[in-house]
N, C-alpha and C. Protein backbone atom coordinates (compact mmCIF):
# COMPACT_ATOMS: atom_id res chain seq x y z
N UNK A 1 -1.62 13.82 27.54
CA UNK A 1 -1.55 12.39 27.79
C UNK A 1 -0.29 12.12 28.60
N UNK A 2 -0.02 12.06 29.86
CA UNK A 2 0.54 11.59 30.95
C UNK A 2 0.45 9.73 31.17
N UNK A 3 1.66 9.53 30.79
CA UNK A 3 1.73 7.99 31.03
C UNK A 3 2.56 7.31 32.00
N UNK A 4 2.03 6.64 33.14
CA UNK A 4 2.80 5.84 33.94
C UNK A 4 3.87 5.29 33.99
N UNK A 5 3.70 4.37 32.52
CA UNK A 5 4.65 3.53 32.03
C UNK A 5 4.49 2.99 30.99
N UNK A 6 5.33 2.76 30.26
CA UNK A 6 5.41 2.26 28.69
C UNK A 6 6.34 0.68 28.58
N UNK A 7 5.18 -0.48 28.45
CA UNK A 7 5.65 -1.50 27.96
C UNK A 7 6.24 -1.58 26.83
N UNK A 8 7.57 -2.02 26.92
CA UNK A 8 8.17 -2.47 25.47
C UNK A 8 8.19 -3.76 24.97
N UNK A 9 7.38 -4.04 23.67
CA UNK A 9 6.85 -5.81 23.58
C UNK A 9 7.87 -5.82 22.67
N UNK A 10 8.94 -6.39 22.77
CA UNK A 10 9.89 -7.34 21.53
C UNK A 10 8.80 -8.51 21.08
N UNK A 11 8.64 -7.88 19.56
CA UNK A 11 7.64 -8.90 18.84
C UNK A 11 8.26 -10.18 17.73
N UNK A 12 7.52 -11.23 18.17
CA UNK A 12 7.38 -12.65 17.34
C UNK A 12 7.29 -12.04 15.74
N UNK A 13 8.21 -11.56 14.91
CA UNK A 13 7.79 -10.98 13.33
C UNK A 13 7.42 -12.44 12.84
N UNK A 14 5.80 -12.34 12.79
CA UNK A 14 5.46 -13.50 11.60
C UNK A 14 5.77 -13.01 9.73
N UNK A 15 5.73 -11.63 9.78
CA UNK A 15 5.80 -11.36 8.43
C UNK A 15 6.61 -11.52 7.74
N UNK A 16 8.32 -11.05 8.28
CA UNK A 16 9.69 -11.69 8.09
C UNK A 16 10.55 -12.33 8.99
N UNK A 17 11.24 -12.81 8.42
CA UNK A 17 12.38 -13.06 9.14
C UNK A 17 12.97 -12.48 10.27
N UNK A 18 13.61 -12.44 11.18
CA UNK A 18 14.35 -11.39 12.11
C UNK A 18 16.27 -12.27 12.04
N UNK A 19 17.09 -11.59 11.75
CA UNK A 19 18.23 -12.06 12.27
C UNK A 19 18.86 -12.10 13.66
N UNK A 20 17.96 -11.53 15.12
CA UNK A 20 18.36 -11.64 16.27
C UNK A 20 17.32 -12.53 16.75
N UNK A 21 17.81 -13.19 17.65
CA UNK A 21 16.64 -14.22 18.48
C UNK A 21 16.15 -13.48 19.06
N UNK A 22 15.03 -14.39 19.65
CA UNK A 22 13.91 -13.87 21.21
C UNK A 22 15.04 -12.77 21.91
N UNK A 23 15.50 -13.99 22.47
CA UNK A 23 16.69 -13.16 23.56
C UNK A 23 17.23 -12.45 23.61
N UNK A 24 18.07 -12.04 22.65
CA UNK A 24 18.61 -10.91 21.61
C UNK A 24 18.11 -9.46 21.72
N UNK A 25 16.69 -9.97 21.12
CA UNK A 25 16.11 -8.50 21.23
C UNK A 25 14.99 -8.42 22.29
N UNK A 26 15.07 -9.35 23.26
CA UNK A 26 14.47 -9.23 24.55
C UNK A 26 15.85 -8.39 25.31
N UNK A 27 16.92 -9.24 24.93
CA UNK A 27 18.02 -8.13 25.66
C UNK A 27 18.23 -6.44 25.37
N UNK A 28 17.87 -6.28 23.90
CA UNK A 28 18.18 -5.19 23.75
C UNK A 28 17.42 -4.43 24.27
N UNK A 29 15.72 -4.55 24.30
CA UNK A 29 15.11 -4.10 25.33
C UNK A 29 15.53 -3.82 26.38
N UNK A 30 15.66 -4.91 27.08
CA UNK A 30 16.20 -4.47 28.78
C UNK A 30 17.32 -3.20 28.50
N UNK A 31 18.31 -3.49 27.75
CA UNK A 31 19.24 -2.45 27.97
C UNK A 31 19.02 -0.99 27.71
N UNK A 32 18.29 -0.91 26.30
CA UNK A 32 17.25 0.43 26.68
C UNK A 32 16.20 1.07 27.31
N UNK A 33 15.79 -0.06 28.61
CA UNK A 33 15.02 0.37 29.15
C UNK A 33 15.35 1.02 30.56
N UNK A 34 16.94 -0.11 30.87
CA UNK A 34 17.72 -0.09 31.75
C UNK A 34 17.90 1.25 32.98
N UNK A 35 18.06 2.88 32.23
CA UNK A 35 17.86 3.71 32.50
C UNK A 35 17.08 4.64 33.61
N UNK A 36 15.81 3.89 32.55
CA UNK A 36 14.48 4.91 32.49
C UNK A 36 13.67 3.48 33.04
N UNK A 37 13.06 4.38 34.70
CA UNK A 37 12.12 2.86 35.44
C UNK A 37 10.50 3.05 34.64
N UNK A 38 10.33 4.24 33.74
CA UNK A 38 8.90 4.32 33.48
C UNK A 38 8.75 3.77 32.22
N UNK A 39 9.97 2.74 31.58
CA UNK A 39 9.99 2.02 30.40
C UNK A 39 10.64 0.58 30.86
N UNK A 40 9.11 -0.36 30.67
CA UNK A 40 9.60 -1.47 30.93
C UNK A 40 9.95 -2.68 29.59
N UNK A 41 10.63 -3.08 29.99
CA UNK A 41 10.56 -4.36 28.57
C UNK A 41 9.59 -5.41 29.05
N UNK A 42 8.61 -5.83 28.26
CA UNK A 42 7.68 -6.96 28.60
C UNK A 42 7.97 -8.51 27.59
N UNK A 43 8.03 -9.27 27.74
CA UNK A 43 8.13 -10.33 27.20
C UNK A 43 7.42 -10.88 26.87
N UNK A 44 6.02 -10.52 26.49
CA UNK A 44 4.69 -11.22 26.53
C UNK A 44 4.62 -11.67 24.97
N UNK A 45 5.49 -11.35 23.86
CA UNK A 45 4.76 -12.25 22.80
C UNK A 45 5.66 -13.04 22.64
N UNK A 46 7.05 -12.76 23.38
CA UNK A 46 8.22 -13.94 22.79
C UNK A 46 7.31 -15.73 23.65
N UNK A 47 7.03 -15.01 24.80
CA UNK A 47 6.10 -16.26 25.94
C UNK A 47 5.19 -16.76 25.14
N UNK A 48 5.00 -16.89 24.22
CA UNK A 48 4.14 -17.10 23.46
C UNK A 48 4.13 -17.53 22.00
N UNK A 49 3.67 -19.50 22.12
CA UNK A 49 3.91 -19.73 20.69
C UNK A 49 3.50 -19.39 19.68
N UNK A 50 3.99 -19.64 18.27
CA UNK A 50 3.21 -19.10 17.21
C UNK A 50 3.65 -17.89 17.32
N UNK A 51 2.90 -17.35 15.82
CA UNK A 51 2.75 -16.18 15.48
C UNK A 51 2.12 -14.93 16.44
N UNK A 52 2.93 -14.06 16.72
CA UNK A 52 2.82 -13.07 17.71
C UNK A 52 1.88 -11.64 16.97
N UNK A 53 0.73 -11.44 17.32
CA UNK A 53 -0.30 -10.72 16.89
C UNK A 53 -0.82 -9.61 17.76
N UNK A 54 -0.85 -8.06 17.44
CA UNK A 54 -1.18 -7.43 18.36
C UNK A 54 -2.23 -7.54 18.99
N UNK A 55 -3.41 -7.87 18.22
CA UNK A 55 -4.19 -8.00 18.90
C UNK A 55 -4.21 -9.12 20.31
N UNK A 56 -3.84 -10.45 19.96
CA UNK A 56 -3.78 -11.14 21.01
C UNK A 56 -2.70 -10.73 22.35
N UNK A 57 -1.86 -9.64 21.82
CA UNK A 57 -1.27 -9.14 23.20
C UNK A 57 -1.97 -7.99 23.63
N UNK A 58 -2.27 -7.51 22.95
CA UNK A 58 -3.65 -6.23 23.52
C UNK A 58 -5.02 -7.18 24.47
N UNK A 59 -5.41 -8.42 24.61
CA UNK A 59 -6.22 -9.01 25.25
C UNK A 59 -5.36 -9.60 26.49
N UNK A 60 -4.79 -10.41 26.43
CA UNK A 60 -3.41 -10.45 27.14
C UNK A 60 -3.32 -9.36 28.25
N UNK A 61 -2.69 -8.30 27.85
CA UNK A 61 -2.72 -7.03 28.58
C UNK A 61 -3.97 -6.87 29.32
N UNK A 62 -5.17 -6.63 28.65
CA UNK A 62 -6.75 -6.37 29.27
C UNK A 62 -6.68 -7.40 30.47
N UNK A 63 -6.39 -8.68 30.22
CA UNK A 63 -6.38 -9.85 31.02
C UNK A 63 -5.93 -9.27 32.80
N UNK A 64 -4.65 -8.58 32.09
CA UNK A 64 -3.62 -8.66 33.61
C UNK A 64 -4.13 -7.16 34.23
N UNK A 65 -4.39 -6.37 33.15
CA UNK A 65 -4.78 -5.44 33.95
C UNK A 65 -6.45 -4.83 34.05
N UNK A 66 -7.21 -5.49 33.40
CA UNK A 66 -8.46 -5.45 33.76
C UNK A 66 -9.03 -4.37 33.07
N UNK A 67 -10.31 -3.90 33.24
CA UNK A 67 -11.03 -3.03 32.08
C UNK A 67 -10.93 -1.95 32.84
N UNK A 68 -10.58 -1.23 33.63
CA UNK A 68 -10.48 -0.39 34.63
C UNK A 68 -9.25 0.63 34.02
N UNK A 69 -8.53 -0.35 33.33
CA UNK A 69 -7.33 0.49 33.28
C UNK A 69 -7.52 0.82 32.12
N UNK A 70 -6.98 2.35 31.83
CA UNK A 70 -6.61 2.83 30.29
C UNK A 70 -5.41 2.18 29.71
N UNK A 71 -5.29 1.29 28.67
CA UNK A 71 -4.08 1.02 27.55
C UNK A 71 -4.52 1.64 26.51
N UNK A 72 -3.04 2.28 25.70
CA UNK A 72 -2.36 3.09 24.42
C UNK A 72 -1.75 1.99 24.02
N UNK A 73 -1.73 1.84 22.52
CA UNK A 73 -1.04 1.38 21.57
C UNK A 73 -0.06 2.67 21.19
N UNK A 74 1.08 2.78 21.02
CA UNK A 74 1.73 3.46 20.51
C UNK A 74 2.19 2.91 19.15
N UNK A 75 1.76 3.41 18.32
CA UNK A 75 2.27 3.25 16.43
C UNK A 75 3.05 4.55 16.04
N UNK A 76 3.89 4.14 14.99
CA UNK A 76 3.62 5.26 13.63
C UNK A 76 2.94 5.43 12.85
N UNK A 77 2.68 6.16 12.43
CA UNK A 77 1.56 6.84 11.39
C UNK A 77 1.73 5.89 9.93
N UNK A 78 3.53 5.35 9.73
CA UNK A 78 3.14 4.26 8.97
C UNK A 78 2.22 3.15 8.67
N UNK A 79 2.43 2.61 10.62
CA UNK A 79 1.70 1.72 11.03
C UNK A 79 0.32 1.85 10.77
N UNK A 80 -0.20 2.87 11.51
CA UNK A 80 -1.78 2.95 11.23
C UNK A 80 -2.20 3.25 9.70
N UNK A 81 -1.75 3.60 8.82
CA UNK A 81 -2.39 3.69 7.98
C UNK A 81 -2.52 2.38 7.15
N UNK A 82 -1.60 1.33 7.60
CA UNK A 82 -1.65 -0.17 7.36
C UNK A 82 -2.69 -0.91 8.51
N UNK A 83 -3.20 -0.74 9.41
CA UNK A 83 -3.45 -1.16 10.43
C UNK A 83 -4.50 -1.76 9.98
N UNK A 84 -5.16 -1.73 8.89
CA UNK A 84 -6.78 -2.52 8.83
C UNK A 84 -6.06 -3.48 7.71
N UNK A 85 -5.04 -3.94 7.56
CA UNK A 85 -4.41 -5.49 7.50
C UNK A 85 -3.54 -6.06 8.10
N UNK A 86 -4.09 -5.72 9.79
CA UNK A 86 -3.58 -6.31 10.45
C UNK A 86 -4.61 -7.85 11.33
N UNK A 87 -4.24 -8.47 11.81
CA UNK A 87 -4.74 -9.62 12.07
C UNK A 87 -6.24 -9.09 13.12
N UNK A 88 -7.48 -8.91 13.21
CA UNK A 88 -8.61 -8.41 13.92
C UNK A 88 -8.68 -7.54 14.61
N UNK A 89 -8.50 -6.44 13.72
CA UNK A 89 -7.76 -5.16 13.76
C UNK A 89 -8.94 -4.52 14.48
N UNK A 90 -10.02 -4.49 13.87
CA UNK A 90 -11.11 -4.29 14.50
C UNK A 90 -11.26 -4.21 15.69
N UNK A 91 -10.65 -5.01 16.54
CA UNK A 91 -10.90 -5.55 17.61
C UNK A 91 -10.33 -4.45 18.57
N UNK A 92 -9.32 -3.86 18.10
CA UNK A 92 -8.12 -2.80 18.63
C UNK A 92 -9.06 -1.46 19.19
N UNK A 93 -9.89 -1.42 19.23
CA UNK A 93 -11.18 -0.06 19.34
C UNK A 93 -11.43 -0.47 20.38
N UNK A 94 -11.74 -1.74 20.74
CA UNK A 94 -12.56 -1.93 21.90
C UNK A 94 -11.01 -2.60 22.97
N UNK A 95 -10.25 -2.61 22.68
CA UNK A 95 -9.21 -3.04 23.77
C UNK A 95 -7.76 -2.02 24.32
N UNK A 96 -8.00 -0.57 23.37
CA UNK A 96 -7.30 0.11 23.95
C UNK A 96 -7.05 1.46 23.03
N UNK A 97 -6.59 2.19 23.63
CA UNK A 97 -6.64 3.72 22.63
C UNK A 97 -5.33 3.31 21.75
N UNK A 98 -5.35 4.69 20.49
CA UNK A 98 -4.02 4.50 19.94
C UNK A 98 -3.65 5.94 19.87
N UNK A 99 -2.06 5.74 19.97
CA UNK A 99 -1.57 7.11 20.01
C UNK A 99 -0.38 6.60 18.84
N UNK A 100 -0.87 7.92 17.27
CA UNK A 100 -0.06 8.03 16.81
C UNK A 100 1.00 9.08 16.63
N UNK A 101 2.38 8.12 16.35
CA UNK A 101 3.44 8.80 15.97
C UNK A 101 3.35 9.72 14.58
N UNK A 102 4.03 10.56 14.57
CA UNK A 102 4.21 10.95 13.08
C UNK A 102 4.95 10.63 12.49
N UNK A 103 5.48 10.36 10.82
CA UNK A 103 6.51 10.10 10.79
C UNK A 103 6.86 10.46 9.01
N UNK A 104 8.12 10.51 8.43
CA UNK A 104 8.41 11.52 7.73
C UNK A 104 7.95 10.88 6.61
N UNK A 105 7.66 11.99 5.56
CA UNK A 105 6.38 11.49 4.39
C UNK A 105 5.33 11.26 4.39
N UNK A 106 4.50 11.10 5.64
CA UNK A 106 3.08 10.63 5.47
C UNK A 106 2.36 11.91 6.28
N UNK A 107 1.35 12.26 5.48
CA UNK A 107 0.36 12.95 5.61
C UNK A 107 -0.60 12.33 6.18
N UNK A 108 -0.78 12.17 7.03
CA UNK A 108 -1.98 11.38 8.02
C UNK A 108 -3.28 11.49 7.56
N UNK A 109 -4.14 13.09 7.58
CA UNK A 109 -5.18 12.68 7.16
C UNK A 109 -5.40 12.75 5.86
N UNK A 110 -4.62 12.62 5.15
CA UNK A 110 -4.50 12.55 3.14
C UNK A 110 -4.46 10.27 3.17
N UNK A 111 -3.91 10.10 4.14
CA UNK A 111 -3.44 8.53 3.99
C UNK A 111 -4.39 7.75 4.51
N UNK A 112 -5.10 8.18 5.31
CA UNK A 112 -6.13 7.07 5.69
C UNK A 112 -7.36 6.52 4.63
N UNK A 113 -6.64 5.61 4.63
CA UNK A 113 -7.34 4.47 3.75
C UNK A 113 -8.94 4.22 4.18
N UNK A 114 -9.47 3.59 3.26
CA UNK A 114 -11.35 3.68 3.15
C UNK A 114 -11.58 2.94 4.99
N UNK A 115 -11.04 1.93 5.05
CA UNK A 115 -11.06 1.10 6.44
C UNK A 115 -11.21 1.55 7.77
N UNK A 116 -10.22 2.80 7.58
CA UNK A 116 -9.68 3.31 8.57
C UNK A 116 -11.05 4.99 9.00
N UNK A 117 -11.77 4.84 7.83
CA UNK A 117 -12.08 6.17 7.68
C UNK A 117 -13.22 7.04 8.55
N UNK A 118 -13.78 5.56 8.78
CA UNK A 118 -14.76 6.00 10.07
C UNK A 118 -14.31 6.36 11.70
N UNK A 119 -13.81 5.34 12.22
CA UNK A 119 -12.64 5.55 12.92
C UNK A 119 -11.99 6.82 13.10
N UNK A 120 -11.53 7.23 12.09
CA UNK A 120 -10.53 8.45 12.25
C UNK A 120 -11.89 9.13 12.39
N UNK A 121 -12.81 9.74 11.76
CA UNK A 121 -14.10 10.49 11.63
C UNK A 121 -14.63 10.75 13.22
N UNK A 122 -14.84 9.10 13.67
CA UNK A 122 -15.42 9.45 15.01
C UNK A 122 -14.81 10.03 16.22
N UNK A 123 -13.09 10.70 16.20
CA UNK A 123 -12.33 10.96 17.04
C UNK A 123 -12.35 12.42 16.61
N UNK A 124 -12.71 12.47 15.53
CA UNK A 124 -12.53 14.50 15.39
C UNK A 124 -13.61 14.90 15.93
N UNK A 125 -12.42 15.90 16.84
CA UNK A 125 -13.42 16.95 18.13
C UNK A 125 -13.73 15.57 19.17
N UNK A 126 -13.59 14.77 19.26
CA UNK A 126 -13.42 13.85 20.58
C UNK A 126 -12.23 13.88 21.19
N UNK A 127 -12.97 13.80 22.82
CA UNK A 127 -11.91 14.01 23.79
C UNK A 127 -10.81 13.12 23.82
N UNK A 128 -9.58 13.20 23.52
CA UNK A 128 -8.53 12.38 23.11
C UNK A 128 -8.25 11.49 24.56
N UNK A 129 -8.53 10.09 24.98
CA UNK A 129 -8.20 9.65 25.69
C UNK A 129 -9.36 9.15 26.54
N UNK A 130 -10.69 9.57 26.60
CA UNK A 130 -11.95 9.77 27.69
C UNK A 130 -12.10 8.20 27.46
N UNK A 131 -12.46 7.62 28.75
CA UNK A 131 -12.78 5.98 28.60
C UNK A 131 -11.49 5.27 28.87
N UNK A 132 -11.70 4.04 28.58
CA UNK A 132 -10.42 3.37 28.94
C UNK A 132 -9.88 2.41 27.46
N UNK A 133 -10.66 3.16 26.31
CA UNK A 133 -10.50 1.97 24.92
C UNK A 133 -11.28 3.05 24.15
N UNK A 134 -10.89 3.19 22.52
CA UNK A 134 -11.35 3.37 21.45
C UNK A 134 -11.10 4.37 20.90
N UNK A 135 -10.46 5.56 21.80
CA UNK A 135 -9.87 6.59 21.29
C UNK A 135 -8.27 6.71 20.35
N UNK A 136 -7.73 7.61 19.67
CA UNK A 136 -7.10 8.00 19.05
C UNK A 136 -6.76 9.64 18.98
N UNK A 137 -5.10 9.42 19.30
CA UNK A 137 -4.74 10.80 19.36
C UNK A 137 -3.58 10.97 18.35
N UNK A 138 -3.26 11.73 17.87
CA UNK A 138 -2.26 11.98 17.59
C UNK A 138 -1.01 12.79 17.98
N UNK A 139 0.21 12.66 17.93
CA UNK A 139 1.08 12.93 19.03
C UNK A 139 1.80 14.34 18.33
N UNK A 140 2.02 14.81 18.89
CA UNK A 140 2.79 16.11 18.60
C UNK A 140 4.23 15.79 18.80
N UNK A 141 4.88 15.68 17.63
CA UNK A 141 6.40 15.43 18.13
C UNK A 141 7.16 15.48 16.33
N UNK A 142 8.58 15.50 16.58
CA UNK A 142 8.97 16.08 15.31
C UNK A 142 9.38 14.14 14.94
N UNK A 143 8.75 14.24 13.32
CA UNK A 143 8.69 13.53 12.84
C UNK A 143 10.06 13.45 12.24
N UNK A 144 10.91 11.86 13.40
CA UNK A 144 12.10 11.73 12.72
C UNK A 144 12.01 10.58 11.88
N UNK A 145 13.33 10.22 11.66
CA UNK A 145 13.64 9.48 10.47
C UNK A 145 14.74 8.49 11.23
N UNK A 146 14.21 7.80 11.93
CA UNK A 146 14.89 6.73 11.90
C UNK A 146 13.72 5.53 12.48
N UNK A 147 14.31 4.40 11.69
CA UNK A 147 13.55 3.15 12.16
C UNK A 147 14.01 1.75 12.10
N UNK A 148 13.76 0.74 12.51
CA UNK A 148 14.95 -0.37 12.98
C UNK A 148 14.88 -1.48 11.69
N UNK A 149 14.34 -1.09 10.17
CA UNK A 149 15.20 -1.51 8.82
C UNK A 149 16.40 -0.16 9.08
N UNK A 150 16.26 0.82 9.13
CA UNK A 150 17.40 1.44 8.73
C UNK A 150 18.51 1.31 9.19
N UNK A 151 18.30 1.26 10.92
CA UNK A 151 19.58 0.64 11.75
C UNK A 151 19.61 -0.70 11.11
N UNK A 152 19.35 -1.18 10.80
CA UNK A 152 19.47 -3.08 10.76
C UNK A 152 20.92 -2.85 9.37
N UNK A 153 20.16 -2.06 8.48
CA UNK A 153 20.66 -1.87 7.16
C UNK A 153 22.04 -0.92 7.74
N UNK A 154 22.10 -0.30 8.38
CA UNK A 154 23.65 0.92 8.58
C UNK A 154 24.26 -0.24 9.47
N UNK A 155 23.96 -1.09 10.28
CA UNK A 155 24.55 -2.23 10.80
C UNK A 155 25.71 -3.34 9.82
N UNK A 156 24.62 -3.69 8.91
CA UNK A 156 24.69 -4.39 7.39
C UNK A 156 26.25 -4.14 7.04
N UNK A 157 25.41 -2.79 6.60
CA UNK A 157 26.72 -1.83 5.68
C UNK A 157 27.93 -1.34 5.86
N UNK A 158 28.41 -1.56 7.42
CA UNK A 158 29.07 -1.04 8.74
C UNK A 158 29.20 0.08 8.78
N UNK A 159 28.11 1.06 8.75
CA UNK A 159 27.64 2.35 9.09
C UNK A 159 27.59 2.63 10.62
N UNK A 160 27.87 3.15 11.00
CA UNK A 160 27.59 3.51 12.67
C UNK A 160 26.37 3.95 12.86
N UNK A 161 25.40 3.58 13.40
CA UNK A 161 24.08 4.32 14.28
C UNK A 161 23.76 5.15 14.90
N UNK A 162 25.17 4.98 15.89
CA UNK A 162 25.13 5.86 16.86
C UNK A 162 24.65 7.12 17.26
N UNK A 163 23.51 7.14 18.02
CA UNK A 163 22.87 8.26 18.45
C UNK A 163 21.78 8.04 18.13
N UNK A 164 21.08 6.66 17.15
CA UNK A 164 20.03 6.47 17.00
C UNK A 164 19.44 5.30 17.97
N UNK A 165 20.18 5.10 18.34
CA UNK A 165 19.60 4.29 19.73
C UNK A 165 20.35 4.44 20.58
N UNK A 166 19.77 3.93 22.05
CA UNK A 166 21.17 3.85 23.03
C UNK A 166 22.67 3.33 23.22
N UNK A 167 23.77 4.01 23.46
CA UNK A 167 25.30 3.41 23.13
C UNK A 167 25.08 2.26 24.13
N UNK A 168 24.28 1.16 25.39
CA UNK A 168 24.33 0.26 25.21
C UNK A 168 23.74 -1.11 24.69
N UNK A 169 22.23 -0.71 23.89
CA UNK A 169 22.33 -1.60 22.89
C UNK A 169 23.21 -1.62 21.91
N UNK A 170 23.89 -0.62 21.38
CA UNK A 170 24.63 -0.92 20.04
C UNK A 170 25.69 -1.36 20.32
N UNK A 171 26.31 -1.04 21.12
CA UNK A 171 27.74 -1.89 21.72
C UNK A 171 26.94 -3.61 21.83
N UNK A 172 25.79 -3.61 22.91
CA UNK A 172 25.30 -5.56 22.24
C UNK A 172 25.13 -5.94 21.23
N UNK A 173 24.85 -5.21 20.11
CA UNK A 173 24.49 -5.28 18.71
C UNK A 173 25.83 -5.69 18.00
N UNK A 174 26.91 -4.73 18.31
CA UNK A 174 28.94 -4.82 17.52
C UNK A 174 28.60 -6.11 18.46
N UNK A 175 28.86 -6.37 20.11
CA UNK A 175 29.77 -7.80 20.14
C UNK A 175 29.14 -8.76 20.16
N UNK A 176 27.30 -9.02 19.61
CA UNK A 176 27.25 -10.04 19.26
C UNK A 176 27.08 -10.44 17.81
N UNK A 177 27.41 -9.17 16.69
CA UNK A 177 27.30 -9.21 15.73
C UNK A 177 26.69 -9.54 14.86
N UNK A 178 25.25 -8.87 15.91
CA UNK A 178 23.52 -9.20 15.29
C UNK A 178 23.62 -8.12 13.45
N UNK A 179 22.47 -8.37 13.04
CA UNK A 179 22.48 -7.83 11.67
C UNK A 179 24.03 -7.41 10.78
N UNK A 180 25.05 -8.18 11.00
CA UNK A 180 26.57 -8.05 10.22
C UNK A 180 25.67 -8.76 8.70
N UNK A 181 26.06 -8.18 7.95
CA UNK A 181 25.95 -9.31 6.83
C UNK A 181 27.00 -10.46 6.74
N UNK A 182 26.54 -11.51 6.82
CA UNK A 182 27.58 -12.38 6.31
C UNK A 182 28.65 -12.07 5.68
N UNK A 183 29.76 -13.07 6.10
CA UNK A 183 31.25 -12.96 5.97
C UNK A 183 32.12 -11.31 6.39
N UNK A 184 31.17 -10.20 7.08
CA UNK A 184 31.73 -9.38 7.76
C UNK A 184 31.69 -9.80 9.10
N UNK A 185 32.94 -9.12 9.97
CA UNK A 185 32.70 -9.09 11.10
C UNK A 185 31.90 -8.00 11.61
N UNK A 186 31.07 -8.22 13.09
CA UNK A 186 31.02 -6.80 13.81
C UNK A 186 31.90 -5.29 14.04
């Protein structure tokens, strides 16, 4: 799986709270994308009122780029095995492949839940990617351990990160003194 380019959607969290604004972590995007031209930051759910839902940015996407084109969802393996309570989840088959991450503790095919089970079924021994929607691959890559509660939390705690993301988001992170807990400084 050879990819062009990888949109990065800074998402609307309807589920919790976020302590950085839109902007914030629309910025931090840009700055890790800053680099690397085959990683773009997209802004498409902050543009957007209400509750920010993958699915409605997966149609969105189809919109601008038409049925012609192949789109990947990129998840973790957390993610998908939650994915059939996500908002018309269903819908995610017919609007773009998914490529999962691995990630530490989860046994992928021990975790897939009853929902998920056909789905996963109809991709074994299918050509990972064929079409432009409905496939599922899974990614070969070493399943690390970091994820952005944990930075949020070593932020918190005034733990250093460093090396778990790029040194210039986290330098925007210290001087605008996103996720500090109260009454600490950055």
């Amino acid at each position: 799986m050879l990819l062009r380019q990888v949109l990065l959607v800074p998402a609307r969290p309807w589920q919790r709270g976020t302590q950085a604004s839109a902007g914030q972590r629309l910025a931090m995007v840009e700055l890790a994308c800053r680099d690397n031209p085959a990683l773009q930051p997209d802004a498409i759910e902050l543009l957007r009122a209400g509750p920010s839902f993958t699915v409605e940015t997966l149609r969105a996407l189809r919109m601008r780029f038409g049925d012609h084109e192949t789109l990947w969802l990129i998840l973790g393996a957390d993610a998908f095995v939650r994915l059939h309570t996500w908002h018309c989840w269903q819908e995610l088959e017919r609007l773009c492949h998914l490529a999962i991450v691995p990630r530490p503790g989860i046994d992928l095919a021990a975790a897939i839940p009853p929902a998920l089970q056909a789905w996963w079924a109809r991709q074994q021994g299918a050509t990972p990617g064929a079409g432009t929607c409905g496939g599922l691959r899974v990614l070969t890559a070493p399943a690390l351990e970091i994820s952005a509660t944990a930075i949020r939390r070593m932020v918190a705690e005034r733990r250093s990160p460093r090396y778990l993301l790029p040194d210039p988001v986290l330098d925007y992170i210290e001087d605008a003194g996103i996720y500090c807990q109260e009454g600490h400084e950055p």
